[in-house]
N, C-alpha and C. Protein backbone atom coordinates (compact mmCIF):
# COMPACT_ATOMS: atom_id res chain seq x y z
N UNK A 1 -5.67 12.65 -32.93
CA UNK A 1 -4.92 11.99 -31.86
C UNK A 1 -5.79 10.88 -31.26
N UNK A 2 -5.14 9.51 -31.54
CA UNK A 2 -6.09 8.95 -31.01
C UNK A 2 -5.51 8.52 -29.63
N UNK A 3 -7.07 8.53 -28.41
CA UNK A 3 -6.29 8.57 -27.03
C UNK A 3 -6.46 7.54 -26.49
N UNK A 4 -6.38 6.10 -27.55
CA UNK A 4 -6.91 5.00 -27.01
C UNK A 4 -5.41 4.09 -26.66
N UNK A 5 -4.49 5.00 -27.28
CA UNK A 5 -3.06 4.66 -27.42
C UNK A 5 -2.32 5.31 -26.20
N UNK A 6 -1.30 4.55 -25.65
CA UNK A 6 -0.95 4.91 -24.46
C UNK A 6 0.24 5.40 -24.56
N UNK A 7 0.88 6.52 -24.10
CA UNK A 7 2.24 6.92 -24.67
C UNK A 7 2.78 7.90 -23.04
N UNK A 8 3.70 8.24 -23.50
CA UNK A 8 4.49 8.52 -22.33
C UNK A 8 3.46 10.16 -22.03
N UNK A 9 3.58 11.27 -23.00
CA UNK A 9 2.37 12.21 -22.76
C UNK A 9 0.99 12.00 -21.66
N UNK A 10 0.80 11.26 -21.94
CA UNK A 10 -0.40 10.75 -21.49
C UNK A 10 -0.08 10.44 -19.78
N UNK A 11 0.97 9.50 -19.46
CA UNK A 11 1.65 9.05 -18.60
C UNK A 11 2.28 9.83 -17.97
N UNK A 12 2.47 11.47 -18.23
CA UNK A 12 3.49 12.20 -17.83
C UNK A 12 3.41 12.70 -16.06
N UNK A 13 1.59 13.12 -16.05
CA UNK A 13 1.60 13.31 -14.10
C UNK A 13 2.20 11.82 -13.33
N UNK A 14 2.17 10.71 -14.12
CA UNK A 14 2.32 9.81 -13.20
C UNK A 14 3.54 9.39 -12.83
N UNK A 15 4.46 10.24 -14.03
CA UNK A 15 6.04 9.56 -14.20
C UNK A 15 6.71 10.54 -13.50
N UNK A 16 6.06 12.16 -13.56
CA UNK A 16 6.06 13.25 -12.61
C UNK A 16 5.83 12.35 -11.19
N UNK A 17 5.59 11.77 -10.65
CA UNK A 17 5.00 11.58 -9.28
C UNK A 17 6.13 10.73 -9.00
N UNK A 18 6.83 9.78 -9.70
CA UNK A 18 7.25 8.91 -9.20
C UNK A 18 8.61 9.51 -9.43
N UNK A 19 8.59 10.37 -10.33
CA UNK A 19 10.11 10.98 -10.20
C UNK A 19 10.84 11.71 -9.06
N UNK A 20 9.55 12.99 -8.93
CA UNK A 20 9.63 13.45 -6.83
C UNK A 20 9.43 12.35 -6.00
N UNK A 21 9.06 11.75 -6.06
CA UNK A 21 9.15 10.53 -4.81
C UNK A 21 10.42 9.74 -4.48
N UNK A 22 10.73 9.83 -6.08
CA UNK A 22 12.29 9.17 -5.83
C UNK A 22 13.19 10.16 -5.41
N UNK A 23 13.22 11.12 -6.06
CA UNK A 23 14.36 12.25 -5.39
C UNK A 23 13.69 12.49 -3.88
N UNK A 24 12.39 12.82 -3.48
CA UNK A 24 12.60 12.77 -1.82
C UNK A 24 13.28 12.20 -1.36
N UNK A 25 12.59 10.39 -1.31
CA UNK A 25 13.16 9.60 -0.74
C UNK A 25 14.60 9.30 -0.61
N UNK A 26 15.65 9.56 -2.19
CA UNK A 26 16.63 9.46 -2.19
C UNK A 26 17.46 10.68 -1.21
N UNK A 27 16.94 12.08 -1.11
CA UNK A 27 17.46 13.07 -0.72
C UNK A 27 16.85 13.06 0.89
N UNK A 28 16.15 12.25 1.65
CA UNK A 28 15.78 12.35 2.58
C UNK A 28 16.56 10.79 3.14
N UNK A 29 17.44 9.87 2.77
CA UNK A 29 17.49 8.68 3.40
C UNK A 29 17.90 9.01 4.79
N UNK A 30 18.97 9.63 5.48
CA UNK A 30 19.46 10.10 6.86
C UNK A 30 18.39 10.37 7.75
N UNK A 31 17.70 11.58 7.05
CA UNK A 31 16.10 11.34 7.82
C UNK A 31 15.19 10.40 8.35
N UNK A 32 15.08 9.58 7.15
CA UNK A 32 14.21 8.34 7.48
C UNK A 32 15.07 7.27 7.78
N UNK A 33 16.24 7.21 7.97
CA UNK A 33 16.64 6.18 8.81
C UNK A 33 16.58 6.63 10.22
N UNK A 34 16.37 7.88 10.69
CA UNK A 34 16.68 8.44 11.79
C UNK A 34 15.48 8.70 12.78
N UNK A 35 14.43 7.80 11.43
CA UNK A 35 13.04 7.76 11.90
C UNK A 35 12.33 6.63 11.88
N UNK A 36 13.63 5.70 11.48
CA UNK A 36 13.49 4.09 11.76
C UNK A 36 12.17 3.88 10.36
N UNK A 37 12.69 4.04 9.41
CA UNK A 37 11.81 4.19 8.17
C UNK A 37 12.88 3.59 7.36
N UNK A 38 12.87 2.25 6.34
CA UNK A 38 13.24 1.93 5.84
C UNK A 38 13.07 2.49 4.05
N UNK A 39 14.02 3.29 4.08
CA UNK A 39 14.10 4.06 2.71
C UNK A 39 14.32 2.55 1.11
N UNK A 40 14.84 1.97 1.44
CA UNK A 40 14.39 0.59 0.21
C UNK A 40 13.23 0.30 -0.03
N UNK A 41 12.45 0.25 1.63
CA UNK A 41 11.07 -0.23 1.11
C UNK A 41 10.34 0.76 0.10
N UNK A 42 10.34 2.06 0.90
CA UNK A 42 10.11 3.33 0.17
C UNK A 42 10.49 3.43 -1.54
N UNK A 43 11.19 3.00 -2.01
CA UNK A 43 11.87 2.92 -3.04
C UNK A 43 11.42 1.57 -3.90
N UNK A 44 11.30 0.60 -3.73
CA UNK A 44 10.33 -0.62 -3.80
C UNK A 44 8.82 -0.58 -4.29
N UNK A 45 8.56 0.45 -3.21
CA UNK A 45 7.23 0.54 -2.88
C UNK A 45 6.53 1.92 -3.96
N UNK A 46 7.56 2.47 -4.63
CA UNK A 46 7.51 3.87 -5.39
C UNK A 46 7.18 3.17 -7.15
N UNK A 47 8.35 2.06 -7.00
CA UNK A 47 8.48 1.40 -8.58
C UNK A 47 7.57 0.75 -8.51
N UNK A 48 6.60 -0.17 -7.60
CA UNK A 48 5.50 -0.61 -7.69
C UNK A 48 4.43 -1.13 -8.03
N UNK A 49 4.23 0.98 -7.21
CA UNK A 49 2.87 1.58 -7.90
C UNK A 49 2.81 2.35 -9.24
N UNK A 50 4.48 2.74 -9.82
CA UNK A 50 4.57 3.32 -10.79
C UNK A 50 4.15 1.69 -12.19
N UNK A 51 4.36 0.84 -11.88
CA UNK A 51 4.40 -0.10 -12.77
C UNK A 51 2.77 -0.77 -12.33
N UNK A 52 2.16 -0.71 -11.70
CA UNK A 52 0.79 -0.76 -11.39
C UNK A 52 -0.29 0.18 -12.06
N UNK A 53 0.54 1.65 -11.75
CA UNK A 53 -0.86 2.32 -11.92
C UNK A 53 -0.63 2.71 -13.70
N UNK A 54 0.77 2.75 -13.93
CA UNK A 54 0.75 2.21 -15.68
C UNK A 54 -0.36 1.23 -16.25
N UNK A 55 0.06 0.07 -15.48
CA UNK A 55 -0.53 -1.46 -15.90
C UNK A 55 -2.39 -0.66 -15.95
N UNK A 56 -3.34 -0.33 -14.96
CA UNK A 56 -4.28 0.30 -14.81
C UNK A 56 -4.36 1.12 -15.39
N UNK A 57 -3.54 2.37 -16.22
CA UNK A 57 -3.97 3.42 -17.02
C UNK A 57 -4.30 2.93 -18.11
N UNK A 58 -3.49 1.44 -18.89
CA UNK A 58 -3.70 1.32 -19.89
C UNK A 58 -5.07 0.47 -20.16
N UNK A 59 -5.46 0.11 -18.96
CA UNK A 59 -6.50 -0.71 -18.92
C UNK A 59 -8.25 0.41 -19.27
N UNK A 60 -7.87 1.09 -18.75
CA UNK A 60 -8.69 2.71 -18.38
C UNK A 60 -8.63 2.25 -19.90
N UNK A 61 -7.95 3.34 -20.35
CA UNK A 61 -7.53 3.43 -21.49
C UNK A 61 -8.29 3.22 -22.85
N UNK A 62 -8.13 1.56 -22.68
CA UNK A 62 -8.68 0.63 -23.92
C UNK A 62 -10.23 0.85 -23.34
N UNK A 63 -10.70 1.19 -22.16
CA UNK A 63 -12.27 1.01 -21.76
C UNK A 63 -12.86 2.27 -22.49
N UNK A 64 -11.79 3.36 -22.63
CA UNK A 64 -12.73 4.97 -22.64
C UNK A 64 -13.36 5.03 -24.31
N UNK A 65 -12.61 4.13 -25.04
CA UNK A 65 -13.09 4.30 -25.98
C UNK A 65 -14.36 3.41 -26.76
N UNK A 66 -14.86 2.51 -25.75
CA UNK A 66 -15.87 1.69 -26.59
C UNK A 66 -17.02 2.30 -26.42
N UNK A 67 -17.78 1.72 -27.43
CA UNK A 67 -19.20 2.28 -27.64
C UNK A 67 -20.22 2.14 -26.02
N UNK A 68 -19.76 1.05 -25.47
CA UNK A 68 -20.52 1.01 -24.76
C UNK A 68 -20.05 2.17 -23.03
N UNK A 69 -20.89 2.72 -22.33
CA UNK A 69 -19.95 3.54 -22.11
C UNK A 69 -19.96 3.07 -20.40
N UNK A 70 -20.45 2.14 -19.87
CA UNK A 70 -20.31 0.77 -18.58
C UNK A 70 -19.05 0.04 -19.17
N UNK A 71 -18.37 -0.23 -20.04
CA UNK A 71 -16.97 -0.51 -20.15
C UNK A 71 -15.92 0.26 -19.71
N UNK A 72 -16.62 1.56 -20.12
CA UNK A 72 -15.24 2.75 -19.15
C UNK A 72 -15.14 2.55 -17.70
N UNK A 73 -16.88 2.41 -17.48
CA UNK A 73 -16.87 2.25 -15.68
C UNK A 73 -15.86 0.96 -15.32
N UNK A 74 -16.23 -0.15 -15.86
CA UNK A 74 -16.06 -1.57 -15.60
C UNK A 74 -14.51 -1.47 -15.61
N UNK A 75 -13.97 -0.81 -16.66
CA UNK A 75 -12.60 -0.64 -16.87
C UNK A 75 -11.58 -0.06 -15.17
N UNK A 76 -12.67 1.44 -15.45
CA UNK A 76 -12.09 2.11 -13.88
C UNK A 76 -11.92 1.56 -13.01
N UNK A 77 -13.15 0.36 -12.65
CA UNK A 77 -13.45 0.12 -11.76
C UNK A 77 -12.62 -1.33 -11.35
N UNK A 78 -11.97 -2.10 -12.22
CA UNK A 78 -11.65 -3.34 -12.42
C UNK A 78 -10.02 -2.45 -12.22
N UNK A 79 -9.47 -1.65 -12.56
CA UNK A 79 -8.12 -1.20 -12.57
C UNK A 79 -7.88 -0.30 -11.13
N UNK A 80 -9.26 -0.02 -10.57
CA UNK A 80 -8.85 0.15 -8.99
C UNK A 80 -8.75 -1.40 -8.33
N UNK A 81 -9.36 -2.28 -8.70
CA UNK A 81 -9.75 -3.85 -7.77
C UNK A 81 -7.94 -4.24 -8.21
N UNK A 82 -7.59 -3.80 -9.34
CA UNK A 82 -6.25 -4.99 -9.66
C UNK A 82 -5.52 -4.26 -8.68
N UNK A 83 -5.04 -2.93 -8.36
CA UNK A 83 -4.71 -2.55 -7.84
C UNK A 83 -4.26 -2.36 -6.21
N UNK A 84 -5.52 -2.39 -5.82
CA UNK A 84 -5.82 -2.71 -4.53
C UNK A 84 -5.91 -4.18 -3.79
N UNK A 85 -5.92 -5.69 -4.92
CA UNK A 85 -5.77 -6.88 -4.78
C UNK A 85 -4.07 -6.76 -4.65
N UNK A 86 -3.28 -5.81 -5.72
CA UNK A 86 -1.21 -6.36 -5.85
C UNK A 86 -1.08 -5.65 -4.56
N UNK A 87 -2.01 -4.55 -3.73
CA UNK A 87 -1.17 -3.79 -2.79
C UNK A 87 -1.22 -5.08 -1.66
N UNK A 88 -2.31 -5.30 -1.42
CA UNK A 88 -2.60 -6.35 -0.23
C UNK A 88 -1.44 -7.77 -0.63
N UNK A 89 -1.38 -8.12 -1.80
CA UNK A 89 -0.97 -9.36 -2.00
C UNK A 89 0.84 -8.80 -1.35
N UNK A 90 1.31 -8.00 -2.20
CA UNK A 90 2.97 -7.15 -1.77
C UNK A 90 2.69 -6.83 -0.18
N UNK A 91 1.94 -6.48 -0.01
CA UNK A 91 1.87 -6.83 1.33
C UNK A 91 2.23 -7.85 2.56
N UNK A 92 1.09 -8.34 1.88
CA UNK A 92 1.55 -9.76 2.63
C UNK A 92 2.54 -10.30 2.55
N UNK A 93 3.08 -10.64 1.23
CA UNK A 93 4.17 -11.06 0.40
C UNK A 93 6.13 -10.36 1.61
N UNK A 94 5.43 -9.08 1.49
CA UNK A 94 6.75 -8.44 2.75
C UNK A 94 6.94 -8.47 4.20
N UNK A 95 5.27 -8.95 4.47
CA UNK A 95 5.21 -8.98 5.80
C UNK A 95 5.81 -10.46 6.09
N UNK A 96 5.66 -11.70 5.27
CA UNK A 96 6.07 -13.37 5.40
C UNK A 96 7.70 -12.52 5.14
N UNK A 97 8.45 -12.59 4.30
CA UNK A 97 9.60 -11.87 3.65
C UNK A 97 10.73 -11.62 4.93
N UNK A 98 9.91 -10.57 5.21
CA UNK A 98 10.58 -9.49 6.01
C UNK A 98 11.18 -9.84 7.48
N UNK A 99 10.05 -11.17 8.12
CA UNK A 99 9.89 -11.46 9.56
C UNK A 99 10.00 -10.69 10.68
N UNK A 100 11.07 -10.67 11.29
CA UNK A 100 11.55 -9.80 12.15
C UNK A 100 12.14 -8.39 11.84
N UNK A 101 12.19 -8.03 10.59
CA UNK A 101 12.54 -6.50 10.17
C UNK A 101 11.40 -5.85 9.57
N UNK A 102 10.28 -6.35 9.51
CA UNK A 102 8.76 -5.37 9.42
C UNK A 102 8.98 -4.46 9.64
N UNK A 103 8.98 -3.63 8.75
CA UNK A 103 8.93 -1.33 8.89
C UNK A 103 7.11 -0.80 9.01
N UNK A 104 6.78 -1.03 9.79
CA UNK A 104 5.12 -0.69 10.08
C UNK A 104 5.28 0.43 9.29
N UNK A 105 6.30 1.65 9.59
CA UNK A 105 6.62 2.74 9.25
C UNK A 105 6.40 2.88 8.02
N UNK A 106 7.30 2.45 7.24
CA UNK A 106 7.43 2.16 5.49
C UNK A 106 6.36 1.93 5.21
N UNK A 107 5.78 0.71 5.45
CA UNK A 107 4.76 0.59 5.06
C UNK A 107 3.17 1.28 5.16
N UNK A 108 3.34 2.71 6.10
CA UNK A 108 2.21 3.26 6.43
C UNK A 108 2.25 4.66 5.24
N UNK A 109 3.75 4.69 5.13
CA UNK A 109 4.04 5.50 4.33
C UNK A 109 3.96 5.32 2.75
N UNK A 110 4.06 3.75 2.38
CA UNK A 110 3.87 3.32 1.17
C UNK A 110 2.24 3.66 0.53
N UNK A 111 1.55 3.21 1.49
CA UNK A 111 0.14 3.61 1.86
C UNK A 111 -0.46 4.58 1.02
N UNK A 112 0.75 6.09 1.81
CA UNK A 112 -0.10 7.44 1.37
C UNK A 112 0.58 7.36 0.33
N UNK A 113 1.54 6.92 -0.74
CA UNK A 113 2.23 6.72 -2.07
C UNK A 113 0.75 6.71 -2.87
N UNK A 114 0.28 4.97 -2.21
CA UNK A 114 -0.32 4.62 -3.41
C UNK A 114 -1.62 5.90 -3.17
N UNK A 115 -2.16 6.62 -2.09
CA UNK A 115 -3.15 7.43 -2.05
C UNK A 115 -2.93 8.72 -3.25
N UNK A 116 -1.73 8.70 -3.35
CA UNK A 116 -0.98 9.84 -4.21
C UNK A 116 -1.07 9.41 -5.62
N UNK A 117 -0.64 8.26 -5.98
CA UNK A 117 -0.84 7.87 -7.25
C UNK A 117 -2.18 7.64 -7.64
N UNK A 118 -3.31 7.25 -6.93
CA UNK A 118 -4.22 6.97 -7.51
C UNK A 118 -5.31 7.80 -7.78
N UNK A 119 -4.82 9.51 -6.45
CA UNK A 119 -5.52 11.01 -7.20
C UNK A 119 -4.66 11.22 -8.36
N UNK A 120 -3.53 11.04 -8.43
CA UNK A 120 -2.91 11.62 -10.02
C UNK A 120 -3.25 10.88 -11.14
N UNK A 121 -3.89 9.41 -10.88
CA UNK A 121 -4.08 8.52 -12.09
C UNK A 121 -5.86 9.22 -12.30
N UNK A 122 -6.49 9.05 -11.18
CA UNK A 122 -7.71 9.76 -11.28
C UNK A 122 -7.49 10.92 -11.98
N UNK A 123 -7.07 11.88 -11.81
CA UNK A 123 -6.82 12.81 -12.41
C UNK A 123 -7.07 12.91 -13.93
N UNK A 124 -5.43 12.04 -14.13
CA UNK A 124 -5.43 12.16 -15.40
C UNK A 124 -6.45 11.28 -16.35
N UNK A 125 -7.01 10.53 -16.08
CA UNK A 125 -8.18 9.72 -16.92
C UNK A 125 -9.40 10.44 -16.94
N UNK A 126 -9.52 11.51 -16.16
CA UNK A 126 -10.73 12.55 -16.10
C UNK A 126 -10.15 12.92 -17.01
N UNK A 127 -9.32 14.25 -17.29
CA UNK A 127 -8.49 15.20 -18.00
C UNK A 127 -8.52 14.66 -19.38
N UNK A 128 -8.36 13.04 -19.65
CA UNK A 128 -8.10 12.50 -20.87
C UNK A 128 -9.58 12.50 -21.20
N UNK A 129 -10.46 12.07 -20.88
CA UNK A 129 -12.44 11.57 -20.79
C UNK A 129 -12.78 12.76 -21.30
N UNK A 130 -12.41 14.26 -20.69
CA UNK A 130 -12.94 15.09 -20.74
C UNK A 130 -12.78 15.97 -22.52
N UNK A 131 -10.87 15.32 -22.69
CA UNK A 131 -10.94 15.78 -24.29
C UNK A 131 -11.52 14.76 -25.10
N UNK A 132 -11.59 13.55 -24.60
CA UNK A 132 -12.27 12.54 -25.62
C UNK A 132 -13.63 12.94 -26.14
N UNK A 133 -14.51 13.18 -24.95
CA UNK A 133 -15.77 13.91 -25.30
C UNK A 133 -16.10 15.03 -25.24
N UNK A 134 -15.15 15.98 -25.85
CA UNK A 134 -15.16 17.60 -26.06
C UNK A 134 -15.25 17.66 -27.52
């Protein structure tokens, strides 16, 4: 098996994460409107990080396998920076956007999303590292 190839297996805690997030959010909208929480952003903000922390797994990915083994770091480490550069940029990007309908809310909550995705992406690139070099 080679695990330099990226496939949905591989991807599965992360597609797991974004799948409960969507059914919360979808099964909680009355709630969070009722908490002045904009459930779109929530929903926005879910597809994202799911298409982010993809974009970053595969980056991981192609790093775990070279000889040199500061490419895996460089890899990790360059796929948290892309990451953390699209959150700030979508950020900003909603805060100009948005003007006068800014959800501080949503967005504090989008927050602990990406905190969520990026222990499950951690996760799983350990979990993968660990059969690579077993």
């Amino acid at each position: 098996m080679n695990t330099m190839q990226f496939s949905i297996k591989k991807a599965f805690p992360i597609l797991s994460v974004f799948l409960f997030l969507t059914v919360f959010i979808i099964s909680s909208v009355k709630f969070l409107e009722s908490h002045f929480i904009d459930s779109n952003l929530l929903l926005g903000a879910n597809i994202f990080f799911l298409l982010i922390s993809i974009i970053s797994m595969i980056i991981q990915l192609k790093g775990m396998h070279h000889k040199n083994p500061n490419v895996f770091v460089r890899s990790v480490m360059g796929g948290m920076m892309v990451k953390f550069f699209c959150c700030i940029i979508a950020i900003v990007i909603y805060v100009y956007a948005s003007g006068t309908s800014f959800n501080k809310r949503g967005i504090f909550i989008a927050m602990f999303f990406y905190l969520i995705y990026l222990a499950t992406e951690v996760f799983t690139i350990m979990k993968l590292n660990k059969k690579t070099n077993a």
